[in-house]
Protein backbone atom coordinates (compact mmCIF):
# COMPACT_ATOMS: atom_id res chain seq x y z
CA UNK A 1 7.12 -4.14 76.00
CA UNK A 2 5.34 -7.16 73.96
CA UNK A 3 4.10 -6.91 70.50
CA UNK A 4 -0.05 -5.97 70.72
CA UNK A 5 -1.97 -9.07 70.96
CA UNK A 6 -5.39 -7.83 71.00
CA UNK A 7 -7.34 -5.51 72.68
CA UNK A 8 -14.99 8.81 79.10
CA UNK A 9 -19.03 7.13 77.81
CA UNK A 10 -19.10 9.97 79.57
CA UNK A 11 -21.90 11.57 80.96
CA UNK A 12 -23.13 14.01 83.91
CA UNK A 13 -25.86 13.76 85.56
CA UNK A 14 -26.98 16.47 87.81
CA UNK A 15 -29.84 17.12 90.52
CA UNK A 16 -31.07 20.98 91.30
CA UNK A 17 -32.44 21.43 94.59
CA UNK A 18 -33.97 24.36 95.42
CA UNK A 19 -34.33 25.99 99.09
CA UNK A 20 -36.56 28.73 100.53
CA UNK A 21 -36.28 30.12 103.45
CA UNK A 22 -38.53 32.88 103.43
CA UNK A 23 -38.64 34.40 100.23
CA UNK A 24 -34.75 33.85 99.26
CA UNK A 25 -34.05 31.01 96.73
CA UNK A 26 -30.79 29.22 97.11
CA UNK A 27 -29.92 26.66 94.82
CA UNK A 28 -27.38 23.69 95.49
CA UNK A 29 -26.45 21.37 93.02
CA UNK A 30 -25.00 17.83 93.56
CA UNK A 31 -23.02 16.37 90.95
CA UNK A 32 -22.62 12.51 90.29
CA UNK A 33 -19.91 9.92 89.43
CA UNK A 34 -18.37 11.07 85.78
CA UNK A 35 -17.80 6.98 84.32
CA UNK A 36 -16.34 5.55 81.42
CA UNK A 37 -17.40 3.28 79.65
CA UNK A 38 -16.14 0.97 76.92
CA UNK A 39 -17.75 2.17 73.80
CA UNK A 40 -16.93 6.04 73.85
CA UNK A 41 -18.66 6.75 70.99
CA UNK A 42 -21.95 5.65 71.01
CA UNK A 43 -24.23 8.31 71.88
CA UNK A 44 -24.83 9.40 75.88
CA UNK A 45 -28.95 8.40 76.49
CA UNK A 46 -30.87 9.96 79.46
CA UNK A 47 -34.49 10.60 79.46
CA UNK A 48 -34.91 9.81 75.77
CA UNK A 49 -32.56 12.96 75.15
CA UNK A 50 -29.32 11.16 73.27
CA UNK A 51 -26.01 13.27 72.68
CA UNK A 52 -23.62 11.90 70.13
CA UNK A 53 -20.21 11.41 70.18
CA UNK A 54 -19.26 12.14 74.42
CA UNK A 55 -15.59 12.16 73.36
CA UNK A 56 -13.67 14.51 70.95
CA UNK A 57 -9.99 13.64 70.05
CA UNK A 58 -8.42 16.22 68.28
CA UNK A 59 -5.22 16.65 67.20
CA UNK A 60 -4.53 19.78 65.30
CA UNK A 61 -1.48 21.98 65.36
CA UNK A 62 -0.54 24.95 65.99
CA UNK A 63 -2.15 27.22 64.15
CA UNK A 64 -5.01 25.27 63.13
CA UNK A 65 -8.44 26.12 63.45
CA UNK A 66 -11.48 23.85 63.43
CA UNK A 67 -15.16 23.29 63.69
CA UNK A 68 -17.07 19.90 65.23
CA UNK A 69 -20.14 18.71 65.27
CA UNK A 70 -22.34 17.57 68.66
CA UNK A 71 -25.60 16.28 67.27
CA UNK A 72 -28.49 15.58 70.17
CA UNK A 73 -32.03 14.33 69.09
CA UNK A 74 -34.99 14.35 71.60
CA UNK A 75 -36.92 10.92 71.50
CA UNK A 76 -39.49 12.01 74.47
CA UNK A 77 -42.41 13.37 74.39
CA UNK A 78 -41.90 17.06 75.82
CA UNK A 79 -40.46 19.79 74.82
CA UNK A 80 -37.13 20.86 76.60
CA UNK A 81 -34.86 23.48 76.80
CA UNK A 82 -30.77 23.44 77.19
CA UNK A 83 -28.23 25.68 78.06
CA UNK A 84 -24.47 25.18 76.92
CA UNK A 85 -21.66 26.04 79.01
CA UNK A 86 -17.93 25.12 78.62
CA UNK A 87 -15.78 24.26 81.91
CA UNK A 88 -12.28 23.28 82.28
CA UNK A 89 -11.12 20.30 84.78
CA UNK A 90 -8.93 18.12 86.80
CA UNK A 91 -9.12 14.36 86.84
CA UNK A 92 -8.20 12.55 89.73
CA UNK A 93 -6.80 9.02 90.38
CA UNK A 94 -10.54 7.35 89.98
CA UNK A 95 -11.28 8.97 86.75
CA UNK A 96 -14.08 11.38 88.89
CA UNK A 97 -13.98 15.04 87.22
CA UNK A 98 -14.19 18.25 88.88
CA UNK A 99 -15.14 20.90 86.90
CA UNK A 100 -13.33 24.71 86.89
CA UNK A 101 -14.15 28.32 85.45
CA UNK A 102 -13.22 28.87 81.72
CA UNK A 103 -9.64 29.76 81.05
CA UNK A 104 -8.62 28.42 84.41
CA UNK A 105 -7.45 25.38 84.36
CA UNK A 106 -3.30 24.40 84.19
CA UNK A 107 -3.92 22.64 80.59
CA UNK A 108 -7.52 25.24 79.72
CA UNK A 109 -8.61 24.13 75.98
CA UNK A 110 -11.86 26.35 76.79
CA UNK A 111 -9.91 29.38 76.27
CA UNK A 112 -9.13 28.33 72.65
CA UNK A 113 -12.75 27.04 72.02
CA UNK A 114 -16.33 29.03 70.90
CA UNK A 115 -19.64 27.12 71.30
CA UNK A 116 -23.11 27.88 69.28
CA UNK A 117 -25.75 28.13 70.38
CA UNK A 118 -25.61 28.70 74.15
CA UNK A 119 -29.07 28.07 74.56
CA UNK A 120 -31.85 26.25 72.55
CA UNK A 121 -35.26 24.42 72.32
CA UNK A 122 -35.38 20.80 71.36
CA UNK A 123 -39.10 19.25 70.76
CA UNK A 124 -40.14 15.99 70.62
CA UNK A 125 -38.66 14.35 67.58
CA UNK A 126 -36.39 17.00 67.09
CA UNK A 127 -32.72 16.84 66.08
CA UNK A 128 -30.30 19.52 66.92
CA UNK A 129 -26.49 20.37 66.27
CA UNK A 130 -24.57 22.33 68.54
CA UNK A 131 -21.10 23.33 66.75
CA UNK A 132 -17.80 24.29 68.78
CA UNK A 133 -14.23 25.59 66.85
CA UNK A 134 -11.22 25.60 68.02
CA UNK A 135 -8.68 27.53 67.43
CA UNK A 136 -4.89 26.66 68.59
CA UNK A 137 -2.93 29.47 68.83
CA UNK A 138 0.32 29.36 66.74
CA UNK A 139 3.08 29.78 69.41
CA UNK A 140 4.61 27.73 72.18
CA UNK A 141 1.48 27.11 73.64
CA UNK A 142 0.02 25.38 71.22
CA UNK A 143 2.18 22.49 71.07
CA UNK A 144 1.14 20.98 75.06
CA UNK A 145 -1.99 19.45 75.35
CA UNK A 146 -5.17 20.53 76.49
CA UNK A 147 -8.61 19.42 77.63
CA UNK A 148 -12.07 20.94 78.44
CA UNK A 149 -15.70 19.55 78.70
CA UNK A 150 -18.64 20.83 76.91
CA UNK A 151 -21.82 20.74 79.41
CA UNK A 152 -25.24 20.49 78.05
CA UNK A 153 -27.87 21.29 80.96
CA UNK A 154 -31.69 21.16 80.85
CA UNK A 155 -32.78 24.53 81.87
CA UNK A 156 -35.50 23.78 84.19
CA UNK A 157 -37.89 26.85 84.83
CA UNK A 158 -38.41 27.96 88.51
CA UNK A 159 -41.08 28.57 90.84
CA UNK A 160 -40.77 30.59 93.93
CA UNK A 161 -41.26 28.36 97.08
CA UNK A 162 -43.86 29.63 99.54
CA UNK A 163 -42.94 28.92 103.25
CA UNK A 164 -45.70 26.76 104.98
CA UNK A 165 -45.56 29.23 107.38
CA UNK A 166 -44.67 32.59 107.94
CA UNK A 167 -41.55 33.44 110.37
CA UNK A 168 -37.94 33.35 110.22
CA UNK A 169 -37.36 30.07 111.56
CA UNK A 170 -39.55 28.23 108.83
CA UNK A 171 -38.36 26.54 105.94
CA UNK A 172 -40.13 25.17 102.46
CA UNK A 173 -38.16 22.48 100.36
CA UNK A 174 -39.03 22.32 96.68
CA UNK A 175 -36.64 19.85 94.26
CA UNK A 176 -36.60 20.24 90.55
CA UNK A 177 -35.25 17.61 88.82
CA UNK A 178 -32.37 18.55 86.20
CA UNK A 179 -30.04 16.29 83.95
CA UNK A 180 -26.88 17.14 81.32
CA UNK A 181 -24.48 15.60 79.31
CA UNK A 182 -20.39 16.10 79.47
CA UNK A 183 -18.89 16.04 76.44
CA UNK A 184 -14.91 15.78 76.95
CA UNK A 185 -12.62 17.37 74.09
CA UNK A 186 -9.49 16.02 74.10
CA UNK A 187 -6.49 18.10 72.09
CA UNK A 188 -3.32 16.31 71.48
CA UNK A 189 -1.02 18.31 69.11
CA UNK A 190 1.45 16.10 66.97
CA UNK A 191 4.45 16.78 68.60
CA UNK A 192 3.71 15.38 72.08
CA UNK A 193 4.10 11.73 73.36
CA UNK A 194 1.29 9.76 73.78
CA UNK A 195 2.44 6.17 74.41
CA UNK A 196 4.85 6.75 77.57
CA UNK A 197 2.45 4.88 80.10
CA UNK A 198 3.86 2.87 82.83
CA UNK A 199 2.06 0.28 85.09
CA UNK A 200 3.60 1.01 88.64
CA UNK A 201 1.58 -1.22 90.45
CA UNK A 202 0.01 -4.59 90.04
CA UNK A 203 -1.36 -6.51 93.24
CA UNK A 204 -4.18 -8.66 94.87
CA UNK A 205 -5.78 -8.31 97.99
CA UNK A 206 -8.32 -10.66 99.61
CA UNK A 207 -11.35 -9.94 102.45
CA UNK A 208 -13.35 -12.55 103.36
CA UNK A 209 -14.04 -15.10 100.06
CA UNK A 210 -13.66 -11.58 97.67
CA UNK A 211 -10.37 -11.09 95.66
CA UNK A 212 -9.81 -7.76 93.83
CA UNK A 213 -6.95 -6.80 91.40
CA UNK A 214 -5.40 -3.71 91.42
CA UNK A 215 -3.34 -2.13 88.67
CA UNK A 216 -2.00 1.27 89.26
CA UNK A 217 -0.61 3.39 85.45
CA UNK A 218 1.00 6.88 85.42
CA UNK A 219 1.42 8.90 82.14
CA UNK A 220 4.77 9.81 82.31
CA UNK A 221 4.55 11.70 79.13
CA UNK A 222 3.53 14.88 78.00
CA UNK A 223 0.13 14.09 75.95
CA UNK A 224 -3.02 12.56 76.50
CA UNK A 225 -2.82 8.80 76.31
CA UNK A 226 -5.95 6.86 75.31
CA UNK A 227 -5.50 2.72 76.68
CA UNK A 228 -7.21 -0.07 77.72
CA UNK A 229 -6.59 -1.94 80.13
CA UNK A 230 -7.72 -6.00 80.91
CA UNK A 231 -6.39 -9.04 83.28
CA UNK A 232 -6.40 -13.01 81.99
CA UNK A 233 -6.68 -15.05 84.60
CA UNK A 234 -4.94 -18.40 83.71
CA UNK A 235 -5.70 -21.72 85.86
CA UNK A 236 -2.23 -23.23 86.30
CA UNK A 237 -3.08 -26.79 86.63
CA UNK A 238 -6.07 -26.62 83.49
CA UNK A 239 -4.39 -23.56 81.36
CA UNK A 240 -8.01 -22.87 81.07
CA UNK A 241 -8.38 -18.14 81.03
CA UNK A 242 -10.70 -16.36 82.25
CA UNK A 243 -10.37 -12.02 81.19
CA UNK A 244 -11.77 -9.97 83.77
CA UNK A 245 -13.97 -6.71 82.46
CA UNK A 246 -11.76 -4.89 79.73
CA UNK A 247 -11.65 -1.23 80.91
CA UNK A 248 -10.79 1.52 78.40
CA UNK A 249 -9.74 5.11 79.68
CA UNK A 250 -8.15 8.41 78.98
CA UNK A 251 -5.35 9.34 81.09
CA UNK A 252 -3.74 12.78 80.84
CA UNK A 253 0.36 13.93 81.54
CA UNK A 254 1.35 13.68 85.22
CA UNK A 255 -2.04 11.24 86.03
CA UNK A 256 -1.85 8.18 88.07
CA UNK A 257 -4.98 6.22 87.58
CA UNK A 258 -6.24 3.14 89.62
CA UNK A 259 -8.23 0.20 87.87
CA UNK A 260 -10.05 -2.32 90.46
CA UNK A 261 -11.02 -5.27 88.96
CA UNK A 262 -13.35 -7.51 91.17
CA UNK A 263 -12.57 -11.38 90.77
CA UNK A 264 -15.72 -13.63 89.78
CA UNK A 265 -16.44 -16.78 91.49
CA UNK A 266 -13.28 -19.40 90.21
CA UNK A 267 -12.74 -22.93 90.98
CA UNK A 268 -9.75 -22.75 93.88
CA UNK A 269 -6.19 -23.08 92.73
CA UNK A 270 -3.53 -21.48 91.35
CA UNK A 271 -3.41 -18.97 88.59
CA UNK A 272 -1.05 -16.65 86.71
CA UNK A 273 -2.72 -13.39 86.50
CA UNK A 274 -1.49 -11.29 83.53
CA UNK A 275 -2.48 -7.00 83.27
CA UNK A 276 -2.29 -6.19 80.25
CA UNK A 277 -2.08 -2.43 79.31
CA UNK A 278 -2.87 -1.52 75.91
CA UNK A 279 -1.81 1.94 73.73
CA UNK A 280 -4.37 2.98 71.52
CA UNK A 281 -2.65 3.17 68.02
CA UNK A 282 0.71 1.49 68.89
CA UNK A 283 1.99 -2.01 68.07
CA UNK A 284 3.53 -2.77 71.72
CA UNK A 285 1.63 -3.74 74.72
CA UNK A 286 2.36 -3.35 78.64
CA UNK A 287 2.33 -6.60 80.53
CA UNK A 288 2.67 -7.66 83.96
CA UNK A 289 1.98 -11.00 86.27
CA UNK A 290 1.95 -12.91 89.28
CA UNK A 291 0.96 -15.90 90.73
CA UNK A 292 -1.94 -15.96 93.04
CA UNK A 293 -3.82 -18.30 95.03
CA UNK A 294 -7.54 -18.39 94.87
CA UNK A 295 -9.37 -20.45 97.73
């Protein structure tokens, strides 16, 4: 550890498809990449619909009840409609999400949270809150941490599909375009450890005239750590540094997460690459380097 030097947006979007054969509607949905983004609290934008914040860190104790604030405001020019849903999930080693019924998930916050309204009409101009509580219970279980996402989803009105021609063995494809938000809340009672994030694995690999960093972190503690994570590339022979993108990220108990950090163009030579991994709210730092060879 090194004294601090310096220094999930998260949003869903979402496709409906809907399928006819015959008269029977089946709907499929395809769900895309859930990113972060530096700047977690500046409001999610899609289709001049904005939500604001996409992140909730809470930290109440057992016991403790509370009530937050989503505000959304509707800068198109139509009318839309939303339905609110709560989901719990799992996070793999890329940051993706996938998303599981209420109350089942191993660390379930949904099952301590309440959401109002479930549904609502936004029109253009319009601003909107949608208010969630949470209530920790006061008993063992309220002192692990817990997560859960909040998903706001258009609610697109549907048309039955007519088959372009009559018979079993003919099919008529209609697609209705859909979008939502994630909102992640993120519950970290006081009595769990935050900070107890390792770096396990620090490497480059080159194919072809391409050279990409990899730095591999595991939370090794029992609460949700919130870090960022960035690489100075130092010239040996100049001392001139280059700092590859800055990447900030949540990372909950038992996670290992991988960062890939794609190498600009750099005049050929050696360099001292440094990873730096970064705690929000403490004073020390992680820090890691090698010597590498760019050509």
């Amino acid at each position: 550890m090194i004294k601090k030097l310096s220094l999930s947006l998260l949003a869903t979007m979402m496709m409906t498809f809907s399928f006819a054969v015959g008269y029977q509607i089946t709907d499929l949905k395809i769900e895309t990449h859930v990113a972060d983004t530096n700047n977690v609290d500046e409001p999610v934008d899609t289709k001049g619909i904005s939500v604001s914040p996409a992140h909730f860190h809470l930290n109440l104790k057992p016991g403790e009840s509370k009530t937050y604030k989503i505000k959304m405001n509707n800068d198109s020019e139509s009318k839309k409609e939303f339905k609110v849903n709560m989901y719990d999930f799992n996070m793999n080693g890329k940051g993706k999400s996938s998303f599981l019924p209420v109350g089942t998930g191993e660390f379930s916050l949904s099952k301590w949270m309440n959401v109002t309204p479930t549904f609502f009409e936004l029109k253009p101009g319009e601003k909107k809150e949608i208010s969630f509580t949470v209530a920790v219970p006061n008993d063992e279980s309220g002192n692990r941490a817990a997560w859960s996402i909040i998903m706001i989803e258009q609610a697109e009105a549907r048309t039955q599909l007519q088959p372009a021609q009559k018979g079993s063995g003919t099919v008529a494809l209609g697609v209705v375009p859909t979008f939502a938000f994630g909102v992640f809340v993120y519950q970290n009672p006081p009595t769990v450890k935050t900070d107890n994030v390792e770096m396990i694995g620090f490497k480059m690999e080159t194919e072809g005239k391409e050279n990409t960093i990899y730095l591999q972190a595991e939370n090794r503690g029992n609460g949700i750590a919130y870090c960022t994570s960035y690489i100075d590339m130092i010239n040996n022979a100049t001392g001139s540094k280059t700092r590859l993108t800055v990447k900030k990220f949540t990372i909950v108990p038992g996670l290992i997460r991988d960062f890939v950090f794609k190498l600009p163009a750099m005049v050929p030579g050696e360099y001292t690459a440094i990873g730096i991994l970064d705690y929000e709210g403490n004073e020390e730092i992680q820090a890691a380097k090698m010597q590498v060879t760019i050509k």
